[in-house]
Protein backbone atom coordinates (compact mmCIF):
# COMPACT_ATOMS: atom_id res chain seq x y z
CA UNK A 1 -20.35 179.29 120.23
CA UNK A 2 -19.72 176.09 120.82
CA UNK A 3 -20.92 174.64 117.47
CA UNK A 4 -18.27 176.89 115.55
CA UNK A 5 -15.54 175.10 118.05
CA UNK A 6 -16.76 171.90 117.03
CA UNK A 7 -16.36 172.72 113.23
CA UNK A 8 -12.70 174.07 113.74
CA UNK A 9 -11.83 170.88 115.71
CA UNK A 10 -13.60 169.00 112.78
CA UNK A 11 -11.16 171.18 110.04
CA UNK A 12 -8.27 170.49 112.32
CA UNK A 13 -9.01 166.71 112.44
CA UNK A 14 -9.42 166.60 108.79
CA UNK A 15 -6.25 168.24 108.25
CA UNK A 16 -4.14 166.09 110.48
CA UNK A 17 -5.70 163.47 108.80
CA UNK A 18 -5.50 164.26 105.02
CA UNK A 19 -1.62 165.31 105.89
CA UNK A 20 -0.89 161.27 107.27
CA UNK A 21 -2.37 160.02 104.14
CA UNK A 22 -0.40 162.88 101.68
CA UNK A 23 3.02 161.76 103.91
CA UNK A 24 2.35 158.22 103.32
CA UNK A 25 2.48 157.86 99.56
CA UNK A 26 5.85 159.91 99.47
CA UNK A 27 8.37 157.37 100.50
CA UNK A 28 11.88 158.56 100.57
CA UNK A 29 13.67 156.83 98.02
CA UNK A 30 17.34 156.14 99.13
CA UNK A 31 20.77 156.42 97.47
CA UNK A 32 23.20 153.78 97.99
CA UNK A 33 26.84 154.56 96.90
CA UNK A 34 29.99 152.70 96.99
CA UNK A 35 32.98 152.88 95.72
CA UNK A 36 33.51 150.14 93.53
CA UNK A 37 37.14 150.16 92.80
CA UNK A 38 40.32 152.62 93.81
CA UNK A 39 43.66 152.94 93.20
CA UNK A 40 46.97 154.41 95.29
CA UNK A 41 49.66 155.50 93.89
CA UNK A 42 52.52 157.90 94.62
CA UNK A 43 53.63 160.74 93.38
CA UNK A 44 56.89 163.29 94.30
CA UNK A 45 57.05 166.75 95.08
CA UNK A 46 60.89 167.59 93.92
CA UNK A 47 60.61 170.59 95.59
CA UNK A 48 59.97 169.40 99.20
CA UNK A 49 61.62 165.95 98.81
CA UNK A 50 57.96 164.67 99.64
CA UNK A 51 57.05 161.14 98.30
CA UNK A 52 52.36 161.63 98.42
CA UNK A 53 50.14 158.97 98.22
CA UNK A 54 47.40 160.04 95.80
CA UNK A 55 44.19 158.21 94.55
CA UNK A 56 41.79 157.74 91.80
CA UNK A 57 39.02 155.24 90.98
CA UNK A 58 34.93 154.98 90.86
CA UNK A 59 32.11 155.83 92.50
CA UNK A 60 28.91 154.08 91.46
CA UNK A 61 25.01 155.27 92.66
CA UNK A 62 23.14 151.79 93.41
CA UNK A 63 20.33 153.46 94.96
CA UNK A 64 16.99 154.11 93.96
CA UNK A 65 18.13 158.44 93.44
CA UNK A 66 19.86 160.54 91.77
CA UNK A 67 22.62 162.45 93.77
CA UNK A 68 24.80 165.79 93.73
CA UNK A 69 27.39 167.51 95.66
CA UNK A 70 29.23 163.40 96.33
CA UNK A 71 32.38 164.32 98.48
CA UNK A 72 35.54 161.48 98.27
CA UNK A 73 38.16 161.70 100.26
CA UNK A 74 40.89 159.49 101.46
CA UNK A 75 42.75 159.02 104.69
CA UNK A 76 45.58 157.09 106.27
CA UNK A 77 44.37 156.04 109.68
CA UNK A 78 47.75 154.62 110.89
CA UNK A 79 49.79 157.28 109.72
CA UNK A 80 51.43 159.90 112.20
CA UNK A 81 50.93 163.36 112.83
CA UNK A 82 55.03 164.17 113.37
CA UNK A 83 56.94 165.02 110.27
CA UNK A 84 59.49 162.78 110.37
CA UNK A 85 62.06 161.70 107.97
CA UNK A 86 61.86 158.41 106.29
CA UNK A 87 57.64 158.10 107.92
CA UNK A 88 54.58 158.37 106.62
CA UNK A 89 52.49 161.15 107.96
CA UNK A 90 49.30 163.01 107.56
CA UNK A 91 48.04 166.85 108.10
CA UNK A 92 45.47 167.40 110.36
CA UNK A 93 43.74 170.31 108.67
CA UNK A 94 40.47 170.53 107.27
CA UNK A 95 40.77 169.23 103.61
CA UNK A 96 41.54 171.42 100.74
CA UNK A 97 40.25 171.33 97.07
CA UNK A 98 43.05 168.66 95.47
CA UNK A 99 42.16 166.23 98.17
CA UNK A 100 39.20 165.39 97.52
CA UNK A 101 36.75 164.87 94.77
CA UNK A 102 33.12 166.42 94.15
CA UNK A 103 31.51 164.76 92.21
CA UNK A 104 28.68 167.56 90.69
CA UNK A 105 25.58 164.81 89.71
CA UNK A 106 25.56 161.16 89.99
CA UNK A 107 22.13 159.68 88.18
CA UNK A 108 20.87 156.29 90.17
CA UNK A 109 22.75 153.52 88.53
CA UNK A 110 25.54 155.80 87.18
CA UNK A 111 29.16 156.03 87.82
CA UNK A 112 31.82 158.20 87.76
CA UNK A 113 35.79 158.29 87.79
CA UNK A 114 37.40 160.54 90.94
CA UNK A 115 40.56 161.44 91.32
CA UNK A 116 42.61 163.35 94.37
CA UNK A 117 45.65 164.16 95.77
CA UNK A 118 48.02 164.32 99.34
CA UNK A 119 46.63 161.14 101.17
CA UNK A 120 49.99 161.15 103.25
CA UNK A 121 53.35 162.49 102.61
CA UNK A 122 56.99 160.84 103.16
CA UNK A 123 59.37 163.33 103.67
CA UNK A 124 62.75 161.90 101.67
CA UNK A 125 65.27 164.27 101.58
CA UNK A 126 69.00 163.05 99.99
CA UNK A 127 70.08 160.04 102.13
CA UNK A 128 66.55 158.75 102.89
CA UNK A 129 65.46 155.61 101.30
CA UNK A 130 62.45 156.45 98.82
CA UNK A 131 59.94 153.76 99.46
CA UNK A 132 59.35 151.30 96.85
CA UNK A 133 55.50 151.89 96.47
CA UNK A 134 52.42 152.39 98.71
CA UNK A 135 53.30 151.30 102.21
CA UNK A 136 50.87 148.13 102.63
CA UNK A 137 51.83 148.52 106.45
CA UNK A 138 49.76 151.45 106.59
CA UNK A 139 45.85 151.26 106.59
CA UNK A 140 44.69 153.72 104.12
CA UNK A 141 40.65 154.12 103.46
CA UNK A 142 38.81 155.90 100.90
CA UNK A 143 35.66 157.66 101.76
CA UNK A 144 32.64 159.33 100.87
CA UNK A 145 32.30 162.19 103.04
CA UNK A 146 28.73 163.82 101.83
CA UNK A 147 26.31 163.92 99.61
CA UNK A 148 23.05 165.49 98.59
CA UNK A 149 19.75 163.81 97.10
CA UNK A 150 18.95 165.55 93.84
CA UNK A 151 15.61 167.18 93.74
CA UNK A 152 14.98 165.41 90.33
């Protein structure tokens, strides 16, 4: 009986053992992105009297991977919450399609253009100053939200 325990233990051992080694030689290889240069610009919505901030500009994959499924998104972080006439504010719901970018596949070393919409929002209705371009008073930040590593 207690010969066939010592062969299990033996199997187990070897297992454990042969699963370390395996683990080892499979080193996770790492994506790196940035985004290497962006954009702001603005945009108006006649039919609200909304001045947005929108963005474009590239992504680039200086890691060791390829990637899928890359999520950019932008945000003003100074911006208000209250919608008020003649201030920049933002919306505090979850993010919709047109603002933000997915980007499907992104090889290691590649990069690729984005491009999204509704940053922040100035309402400007008649008798409000428009503003003149993107408010450099305001800290606005482009970011990549998510991403995948590819399984090739």
């Amino acid at each position: 009986m207690f010969g066939n325990a010592r062969w299990i233990l033996w199997g187990i051992v070897l297992a454990a053992i042969m699963l370390l080694v395996s683990g080892c030689g499979n080193e996770k290889k790492q994506a790196n992105l940035e985004i290497e240069d962006y954009e702001l610009f603005l945009s108006e919505d006649t039919e609200s009297n909304l001045i947005i901030v929108n963005a474009k500009g590239t992504i680039v994959n200086r890691g060791e991977t390829d990637v899928k499924n890359v999520e950019v998104t932008g945000y003003c972080r100074t911006c208000g919450e209250e919608i008020i006439n003649g201030e920049w504010f933002v919306d505090d719901y979850e993010k919709m399609a047109h603002q933000k970018d997915v980007i499907g596949y992104l090889p290691a070393g590649g990069r690729s253009d984005f491009t999204f919409e509704d940053i922040a929002y100035y309402p400007a209705p008649e008798g409000i100053a428009e503003p003149e371009g993107v408010p450099e008073e305001h800290e606005f930040e482009i970011v990549i939200e998510s991403y995948e590593i590819s399984g090739n």
